[in-house]
PDB file of N, CA and C in Angstrom:
ATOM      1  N   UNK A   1       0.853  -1.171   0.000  1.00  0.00           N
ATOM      2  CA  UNK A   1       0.000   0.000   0.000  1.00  0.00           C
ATOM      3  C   UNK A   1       0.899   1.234   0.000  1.00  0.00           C
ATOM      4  N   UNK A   2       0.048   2.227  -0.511  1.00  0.00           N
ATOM      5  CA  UNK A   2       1.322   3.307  -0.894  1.00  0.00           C
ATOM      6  C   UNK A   2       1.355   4.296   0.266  1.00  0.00           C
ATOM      7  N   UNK A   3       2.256   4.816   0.085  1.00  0.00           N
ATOM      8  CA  UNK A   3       2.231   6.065   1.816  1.00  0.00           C
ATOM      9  C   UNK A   3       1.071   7.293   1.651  1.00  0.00           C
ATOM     10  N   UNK A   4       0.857   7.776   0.737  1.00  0.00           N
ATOM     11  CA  UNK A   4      -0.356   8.619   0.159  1.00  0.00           C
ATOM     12  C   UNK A   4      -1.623   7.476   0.576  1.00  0.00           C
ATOM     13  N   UNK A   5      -1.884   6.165   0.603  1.00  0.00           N
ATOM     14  CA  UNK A   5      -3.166   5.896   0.883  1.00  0.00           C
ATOM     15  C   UNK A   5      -3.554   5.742   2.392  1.00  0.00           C
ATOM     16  N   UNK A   6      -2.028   5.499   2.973  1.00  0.00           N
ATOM     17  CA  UNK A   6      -2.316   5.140   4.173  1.00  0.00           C
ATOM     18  C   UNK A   6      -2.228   6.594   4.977  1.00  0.00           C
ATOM     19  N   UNK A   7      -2.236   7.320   4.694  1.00  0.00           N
ATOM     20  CA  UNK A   7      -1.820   8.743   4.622  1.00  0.00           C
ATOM     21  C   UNK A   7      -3.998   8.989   4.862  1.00  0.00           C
ATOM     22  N   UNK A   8      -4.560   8.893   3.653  1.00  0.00           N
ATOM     23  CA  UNK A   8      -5.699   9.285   3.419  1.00  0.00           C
ATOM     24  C   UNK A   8      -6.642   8.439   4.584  1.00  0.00           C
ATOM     25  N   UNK A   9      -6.357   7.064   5.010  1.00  0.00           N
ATOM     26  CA  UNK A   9      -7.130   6.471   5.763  1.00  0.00           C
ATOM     27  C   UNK A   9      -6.709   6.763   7.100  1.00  0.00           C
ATOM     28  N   UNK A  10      -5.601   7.304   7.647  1.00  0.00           N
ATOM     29  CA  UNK A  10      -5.650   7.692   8.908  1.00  0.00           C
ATOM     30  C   UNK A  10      -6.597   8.777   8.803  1.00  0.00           C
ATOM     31  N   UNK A  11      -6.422   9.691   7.809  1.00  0.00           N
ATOM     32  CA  UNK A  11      -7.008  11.060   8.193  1.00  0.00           C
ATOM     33  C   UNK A  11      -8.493  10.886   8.009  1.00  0.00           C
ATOM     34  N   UNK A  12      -9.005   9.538   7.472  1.00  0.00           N
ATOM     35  CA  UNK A  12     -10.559   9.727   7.181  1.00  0.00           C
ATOM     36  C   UNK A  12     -10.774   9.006   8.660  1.00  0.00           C
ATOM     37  N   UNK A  13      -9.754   8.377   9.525  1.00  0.00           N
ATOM     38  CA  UNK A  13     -10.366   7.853  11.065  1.00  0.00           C
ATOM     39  C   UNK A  13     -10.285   8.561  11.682  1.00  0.00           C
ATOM     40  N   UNK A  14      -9.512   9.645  11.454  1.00  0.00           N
ATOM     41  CA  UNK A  14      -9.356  10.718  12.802  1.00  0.00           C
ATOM     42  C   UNK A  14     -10.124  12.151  11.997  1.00  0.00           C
ATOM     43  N   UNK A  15     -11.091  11.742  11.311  1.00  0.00           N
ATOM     44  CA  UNK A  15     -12.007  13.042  10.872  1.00  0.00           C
ATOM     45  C   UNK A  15     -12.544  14.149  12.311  1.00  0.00           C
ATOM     46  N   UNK A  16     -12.652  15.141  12.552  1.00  0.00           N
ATOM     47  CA  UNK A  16     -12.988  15.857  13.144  1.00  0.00           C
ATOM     48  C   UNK A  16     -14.428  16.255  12.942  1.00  0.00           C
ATOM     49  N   UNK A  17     -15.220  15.424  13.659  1.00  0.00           N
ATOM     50  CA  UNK A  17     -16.933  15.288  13.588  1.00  0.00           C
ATOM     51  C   UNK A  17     -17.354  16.049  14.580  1.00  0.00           C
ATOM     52  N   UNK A  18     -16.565  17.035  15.074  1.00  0.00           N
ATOM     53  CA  UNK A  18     -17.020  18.279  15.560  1.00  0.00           C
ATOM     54  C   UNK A  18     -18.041  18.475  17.198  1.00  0.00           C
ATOM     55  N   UNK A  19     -19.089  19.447  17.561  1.00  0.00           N
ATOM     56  CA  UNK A  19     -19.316  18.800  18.461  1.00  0.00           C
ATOM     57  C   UNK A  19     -20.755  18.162  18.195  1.00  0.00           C
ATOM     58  N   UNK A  20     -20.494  16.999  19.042  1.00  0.00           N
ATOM     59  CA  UNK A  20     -21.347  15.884  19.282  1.00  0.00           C
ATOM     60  C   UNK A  20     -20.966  15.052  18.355  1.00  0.00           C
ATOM     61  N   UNK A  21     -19.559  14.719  18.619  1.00  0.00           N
ATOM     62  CA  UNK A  21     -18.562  13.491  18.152  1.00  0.00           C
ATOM     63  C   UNK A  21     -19.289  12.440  18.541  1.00  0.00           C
ATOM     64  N   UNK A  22     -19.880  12.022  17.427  1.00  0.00           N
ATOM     65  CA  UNK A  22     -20.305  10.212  18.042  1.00  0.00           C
ATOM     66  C   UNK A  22     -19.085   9.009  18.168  1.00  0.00           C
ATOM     67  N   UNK A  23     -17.873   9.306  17.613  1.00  0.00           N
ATOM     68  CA  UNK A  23     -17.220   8.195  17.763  1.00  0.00           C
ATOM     69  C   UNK A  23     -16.469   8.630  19.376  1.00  0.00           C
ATOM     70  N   UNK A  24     -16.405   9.532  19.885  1.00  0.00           N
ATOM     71  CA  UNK A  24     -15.678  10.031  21.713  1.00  0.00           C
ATOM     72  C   UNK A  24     -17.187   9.409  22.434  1.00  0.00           C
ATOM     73  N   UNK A  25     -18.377   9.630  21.574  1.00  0.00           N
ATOM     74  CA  UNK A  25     -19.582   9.153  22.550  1.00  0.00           C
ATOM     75  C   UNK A  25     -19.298   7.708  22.680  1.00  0.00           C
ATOM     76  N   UNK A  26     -19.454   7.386  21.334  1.00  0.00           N
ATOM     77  CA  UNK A  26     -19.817   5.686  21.834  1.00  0.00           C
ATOM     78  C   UNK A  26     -18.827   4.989  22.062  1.00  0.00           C
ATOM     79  N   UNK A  27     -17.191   5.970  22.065  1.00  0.00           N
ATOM     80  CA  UNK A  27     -16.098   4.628  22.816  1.00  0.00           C
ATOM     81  C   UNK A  27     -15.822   5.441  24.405  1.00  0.00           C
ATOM     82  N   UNK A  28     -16.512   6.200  25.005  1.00  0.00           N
ATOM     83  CA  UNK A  28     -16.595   6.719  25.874  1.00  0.00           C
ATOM     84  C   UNK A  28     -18.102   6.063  27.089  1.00  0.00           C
ATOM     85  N   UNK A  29     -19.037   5.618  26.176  1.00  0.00           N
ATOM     86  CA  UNK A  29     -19.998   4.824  26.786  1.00  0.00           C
ATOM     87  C   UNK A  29     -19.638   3.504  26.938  1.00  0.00           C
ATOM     88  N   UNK A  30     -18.744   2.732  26.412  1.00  0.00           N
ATOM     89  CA  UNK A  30     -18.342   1.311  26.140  1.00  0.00           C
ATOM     90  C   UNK A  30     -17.058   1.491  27.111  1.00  0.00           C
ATOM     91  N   UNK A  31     -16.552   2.525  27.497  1.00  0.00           N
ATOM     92  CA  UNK A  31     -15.409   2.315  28.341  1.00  0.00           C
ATOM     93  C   UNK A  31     -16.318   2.464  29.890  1.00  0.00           C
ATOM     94  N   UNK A  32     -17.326   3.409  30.211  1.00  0.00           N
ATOM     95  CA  UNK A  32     -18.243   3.389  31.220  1.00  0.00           C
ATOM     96  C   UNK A  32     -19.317   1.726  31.169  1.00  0.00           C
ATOM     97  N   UNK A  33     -19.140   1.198  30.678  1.00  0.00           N
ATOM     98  CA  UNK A  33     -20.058   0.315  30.616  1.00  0.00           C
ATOM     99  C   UNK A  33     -19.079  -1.274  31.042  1.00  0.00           C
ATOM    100  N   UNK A  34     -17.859  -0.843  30.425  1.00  0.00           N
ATOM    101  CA  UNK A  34     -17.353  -1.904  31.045  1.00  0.00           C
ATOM    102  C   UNK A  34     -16.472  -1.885  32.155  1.00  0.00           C
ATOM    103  N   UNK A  35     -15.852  -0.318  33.133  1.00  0.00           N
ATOM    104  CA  UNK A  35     -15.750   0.020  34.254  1.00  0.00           C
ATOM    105  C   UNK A  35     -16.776  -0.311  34.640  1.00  0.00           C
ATOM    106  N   UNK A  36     -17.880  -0.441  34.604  1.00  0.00           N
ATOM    107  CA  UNK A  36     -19.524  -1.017  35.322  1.00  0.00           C
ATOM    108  C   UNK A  36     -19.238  -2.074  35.536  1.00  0.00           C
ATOM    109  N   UNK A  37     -19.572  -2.813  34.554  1.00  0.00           N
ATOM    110  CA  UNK A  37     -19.661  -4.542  34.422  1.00  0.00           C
ATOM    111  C   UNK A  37     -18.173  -5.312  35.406  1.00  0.00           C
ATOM    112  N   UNK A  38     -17.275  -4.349  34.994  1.00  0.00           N
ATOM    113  CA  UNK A  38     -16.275  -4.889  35.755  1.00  0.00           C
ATOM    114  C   UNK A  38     -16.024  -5.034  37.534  1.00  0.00           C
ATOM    115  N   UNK A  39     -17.008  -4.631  38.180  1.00  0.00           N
ATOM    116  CA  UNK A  39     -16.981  -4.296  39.855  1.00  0.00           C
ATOM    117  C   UNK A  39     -16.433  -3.750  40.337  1.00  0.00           C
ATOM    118  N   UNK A  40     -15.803  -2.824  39.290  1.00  0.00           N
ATOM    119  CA  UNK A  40     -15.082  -1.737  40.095  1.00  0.00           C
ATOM    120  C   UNK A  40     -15.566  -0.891  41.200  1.00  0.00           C
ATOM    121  N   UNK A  41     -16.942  -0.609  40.611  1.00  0.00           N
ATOM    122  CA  UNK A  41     -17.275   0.388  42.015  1.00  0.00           C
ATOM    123  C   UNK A  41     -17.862   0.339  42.895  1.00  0.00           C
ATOM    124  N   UNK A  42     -18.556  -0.933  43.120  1.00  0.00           N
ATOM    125  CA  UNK A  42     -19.115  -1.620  43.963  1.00  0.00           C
ATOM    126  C   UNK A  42     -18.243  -1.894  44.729  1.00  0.00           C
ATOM    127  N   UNK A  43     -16.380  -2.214  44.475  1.00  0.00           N
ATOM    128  CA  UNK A  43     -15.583  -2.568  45.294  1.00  0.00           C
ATOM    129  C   UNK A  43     -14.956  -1.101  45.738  1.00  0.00           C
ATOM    130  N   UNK A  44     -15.305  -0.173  45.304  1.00  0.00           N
ATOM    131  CA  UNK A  44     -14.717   1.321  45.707  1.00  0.00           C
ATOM    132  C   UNK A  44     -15.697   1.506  46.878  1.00  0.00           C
ATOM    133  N   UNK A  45     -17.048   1.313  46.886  1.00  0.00           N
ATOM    134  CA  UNK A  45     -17.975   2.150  47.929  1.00  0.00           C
ATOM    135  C   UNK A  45     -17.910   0.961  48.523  1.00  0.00           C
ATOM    136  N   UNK A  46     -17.745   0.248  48.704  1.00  0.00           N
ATOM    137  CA  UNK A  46     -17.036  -0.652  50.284  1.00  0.00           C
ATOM    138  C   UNK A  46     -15.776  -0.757  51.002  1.00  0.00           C
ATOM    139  N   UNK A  47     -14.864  -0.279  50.250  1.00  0.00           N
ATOM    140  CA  UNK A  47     -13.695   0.437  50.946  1.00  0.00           C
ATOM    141  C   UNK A  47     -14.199   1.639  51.382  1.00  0.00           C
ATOM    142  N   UNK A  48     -15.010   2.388  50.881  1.00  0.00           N
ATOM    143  CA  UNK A  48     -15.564   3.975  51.285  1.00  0.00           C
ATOM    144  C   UNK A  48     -16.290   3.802  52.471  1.00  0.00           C
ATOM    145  N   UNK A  49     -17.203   2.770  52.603  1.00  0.00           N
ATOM    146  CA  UNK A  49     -17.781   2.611  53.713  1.00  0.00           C
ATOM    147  C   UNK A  49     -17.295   2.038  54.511  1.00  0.00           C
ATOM    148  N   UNK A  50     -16.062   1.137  54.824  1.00  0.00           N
ATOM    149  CA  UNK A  50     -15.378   0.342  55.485  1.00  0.00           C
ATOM    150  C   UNK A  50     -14.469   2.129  56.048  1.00  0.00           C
ATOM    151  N   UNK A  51     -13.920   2.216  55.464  1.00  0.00           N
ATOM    152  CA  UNK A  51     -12.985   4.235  55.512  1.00  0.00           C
ATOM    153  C   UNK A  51     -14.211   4.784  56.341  1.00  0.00           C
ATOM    154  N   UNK A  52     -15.330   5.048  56.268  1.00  0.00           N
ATOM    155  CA  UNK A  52     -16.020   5.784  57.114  1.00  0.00           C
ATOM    156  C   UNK A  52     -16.344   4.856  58.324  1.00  0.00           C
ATOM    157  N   UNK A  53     -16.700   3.996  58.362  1.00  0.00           N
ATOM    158  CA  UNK A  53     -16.961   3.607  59.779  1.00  0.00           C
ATOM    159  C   UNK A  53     -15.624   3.302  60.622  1.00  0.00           C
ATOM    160  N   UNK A  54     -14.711   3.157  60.069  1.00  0.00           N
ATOM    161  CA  UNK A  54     -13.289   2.955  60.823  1.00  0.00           C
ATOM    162  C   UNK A  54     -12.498   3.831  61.753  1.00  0.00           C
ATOM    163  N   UNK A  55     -11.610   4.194  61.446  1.00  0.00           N
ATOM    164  CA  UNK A  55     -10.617   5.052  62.375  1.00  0.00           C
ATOM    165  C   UNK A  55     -10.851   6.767  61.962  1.00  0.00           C
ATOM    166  N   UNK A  56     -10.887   6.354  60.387  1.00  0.00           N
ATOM    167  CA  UNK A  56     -10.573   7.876  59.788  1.00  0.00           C
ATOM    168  C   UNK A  56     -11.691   8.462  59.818  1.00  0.00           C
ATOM    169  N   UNK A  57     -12.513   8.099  59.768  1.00  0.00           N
ATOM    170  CA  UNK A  57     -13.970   8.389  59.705  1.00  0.00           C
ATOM    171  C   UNK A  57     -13.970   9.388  59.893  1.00  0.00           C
ATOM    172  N   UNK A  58     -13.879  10.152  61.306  1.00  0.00           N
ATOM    173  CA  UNK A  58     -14.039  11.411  61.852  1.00  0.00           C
ATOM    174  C   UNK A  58     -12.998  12.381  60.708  1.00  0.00           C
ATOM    175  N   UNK A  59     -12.126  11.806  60.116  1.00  0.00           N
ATOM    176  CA  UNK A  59     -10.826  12.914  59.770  1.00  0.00           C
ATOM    177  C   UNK A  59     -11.804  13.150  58.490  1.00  0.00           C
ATOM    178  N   UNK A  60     -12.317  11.833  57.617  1.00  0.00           N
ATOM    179  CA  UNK A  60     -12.444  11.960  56.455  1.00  0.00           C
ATOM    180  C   UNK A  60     -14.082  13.144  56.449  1.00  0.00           C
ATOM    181  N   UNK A  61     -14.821  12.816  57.160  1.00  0.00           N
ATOM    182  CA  UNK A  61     -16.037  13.534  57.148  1.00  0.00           C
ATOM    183  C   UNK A  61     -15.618  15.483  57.310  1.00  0.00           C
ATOM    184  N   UNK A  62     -14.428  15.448  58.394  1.00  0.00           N
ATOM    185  CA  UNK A  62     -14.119  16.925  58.481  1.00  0.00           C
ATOM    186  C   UNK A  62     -13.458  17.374  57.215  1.00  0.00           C
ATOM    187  N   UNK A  63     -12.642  16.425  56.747  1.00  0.00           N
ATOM    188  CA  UNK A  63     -12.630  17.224  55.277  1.00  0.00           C
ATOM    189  C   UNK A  63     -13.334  17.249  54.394  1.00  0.00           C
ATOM    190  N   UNK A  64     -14.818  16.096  54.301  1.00  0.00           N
ATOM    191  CA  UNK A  64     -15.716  16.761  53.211  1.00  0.00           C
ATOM    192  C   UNK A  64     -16.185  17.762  53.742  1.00  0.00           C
ATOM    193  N   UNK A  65     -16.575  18.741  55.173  1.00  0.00           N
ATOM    194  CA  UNK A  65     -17.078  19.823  55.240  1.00  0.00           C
ATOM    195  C   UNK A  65     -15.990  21.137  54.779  1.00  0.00           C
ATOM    196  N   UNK A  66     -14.967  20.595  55.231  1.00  0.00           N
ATOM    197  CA  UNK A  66     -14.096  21.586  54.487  1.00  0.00           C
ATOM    198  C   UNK A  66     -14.445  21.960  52.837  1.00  0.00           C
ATOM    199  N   UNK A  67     -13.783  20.876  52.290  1.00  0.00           N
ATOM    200  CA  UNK A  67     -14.093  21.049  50.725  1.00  0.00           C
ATOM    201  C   UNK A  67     -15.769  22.045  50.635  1.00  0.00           C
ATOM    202  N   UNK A  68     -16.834  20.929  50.853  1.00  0.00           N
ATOM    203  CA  UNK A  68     -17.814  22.005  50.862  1.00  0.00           C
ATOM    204  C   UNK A  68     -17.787  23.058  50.877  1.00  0.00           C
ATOM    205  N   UNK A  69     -17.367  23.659  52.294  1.00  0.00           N
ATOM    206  CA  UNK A  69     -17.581  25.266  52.360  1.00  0.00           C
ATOM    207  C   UNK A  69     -16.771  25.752  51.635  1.00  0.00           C
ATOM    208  N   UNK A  70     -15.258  25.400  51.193  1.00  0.00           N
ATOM    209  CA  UNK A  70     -14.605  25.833  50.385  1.00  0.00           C
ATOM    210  C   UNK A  70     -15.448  25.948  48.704  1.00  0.00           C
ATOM    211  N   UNK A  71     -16.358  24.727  48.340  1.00  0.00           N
ATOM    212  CA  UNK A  71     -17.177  25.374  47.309  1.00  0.00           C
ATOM    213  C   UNK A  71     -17.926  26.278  46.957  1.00  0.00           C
ATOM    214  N   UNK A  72     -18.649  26.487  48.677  1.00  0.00           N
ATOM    215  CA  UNK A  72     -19.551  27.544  48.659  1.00  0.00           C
ATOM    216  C   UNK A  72     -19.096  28.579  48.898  1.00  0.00           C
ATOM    217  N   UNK A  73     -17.388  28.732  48.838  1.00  0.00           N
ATOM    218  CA  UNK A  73     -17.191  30.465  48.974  1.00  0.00           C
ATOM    219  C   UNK A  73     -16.795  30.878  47.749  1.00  0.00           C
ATOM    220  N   UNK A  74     -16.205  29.851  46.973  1.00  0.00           N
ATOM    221  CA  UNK A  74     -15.703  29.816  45.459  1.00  0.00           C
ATOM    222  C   UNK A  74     -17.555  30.664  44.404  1.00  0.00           C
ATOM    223  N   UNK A  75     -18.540  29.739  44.841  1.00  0.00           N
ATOM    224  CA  UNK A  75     -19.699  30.193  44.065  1.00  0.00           C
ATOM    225  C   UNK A  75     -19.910  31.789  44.301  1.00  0.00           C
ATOM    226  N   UNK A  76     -19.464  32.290  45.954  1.00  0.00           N
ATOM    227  CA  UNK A  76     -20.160  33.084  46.225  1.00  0.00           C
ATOM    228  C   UNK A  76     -19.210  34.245  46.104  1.00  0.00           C
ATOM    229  N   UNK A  77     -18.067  34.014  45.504  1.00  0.00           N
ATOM    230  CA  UNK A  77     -17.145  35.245  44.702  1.00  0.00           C
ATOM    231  C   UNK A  77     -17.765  35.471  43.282  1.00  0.00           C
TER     232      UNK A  77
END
């Protein structure tokens, strides 16, 4: 194959379909779908809940109020 064709077929895969790219949608839903299927996060929010009822608990809860209020002063500039 000649360097001019392979030249033309990269550039017709990486076309710029602008916004509301369906090819970033649908390999962006298929990468969420199989982070799903895979148990990933079912095994994240049981370490999260195992982390909150444990030791840190108290540390971790004072820094989500931190962050919070730190959002709500960010909105309110």
């Amino acid at each position: 194959m000649s360097e001019a064709r392979k030249d033309d077929q990269k550039t017709d895969q990486m076309k710029n379909e602008g916004e509301g790219n369906r090819t970033a949608d649908r390999e962006y839903r298929e990468g969420v779908r199989r982070h799903v299927q895979s148990g990933a996060p079912e095994r994240a929010a049981a370490e999260a809940e195992q982390a909150l009822e444990g030791a840190e608990g108290e540390e971790l809860r004072q820094a989500e109020d931190k962050a919070k209020d730190k959002a709500k002063s960010r909105k309110a500039s």
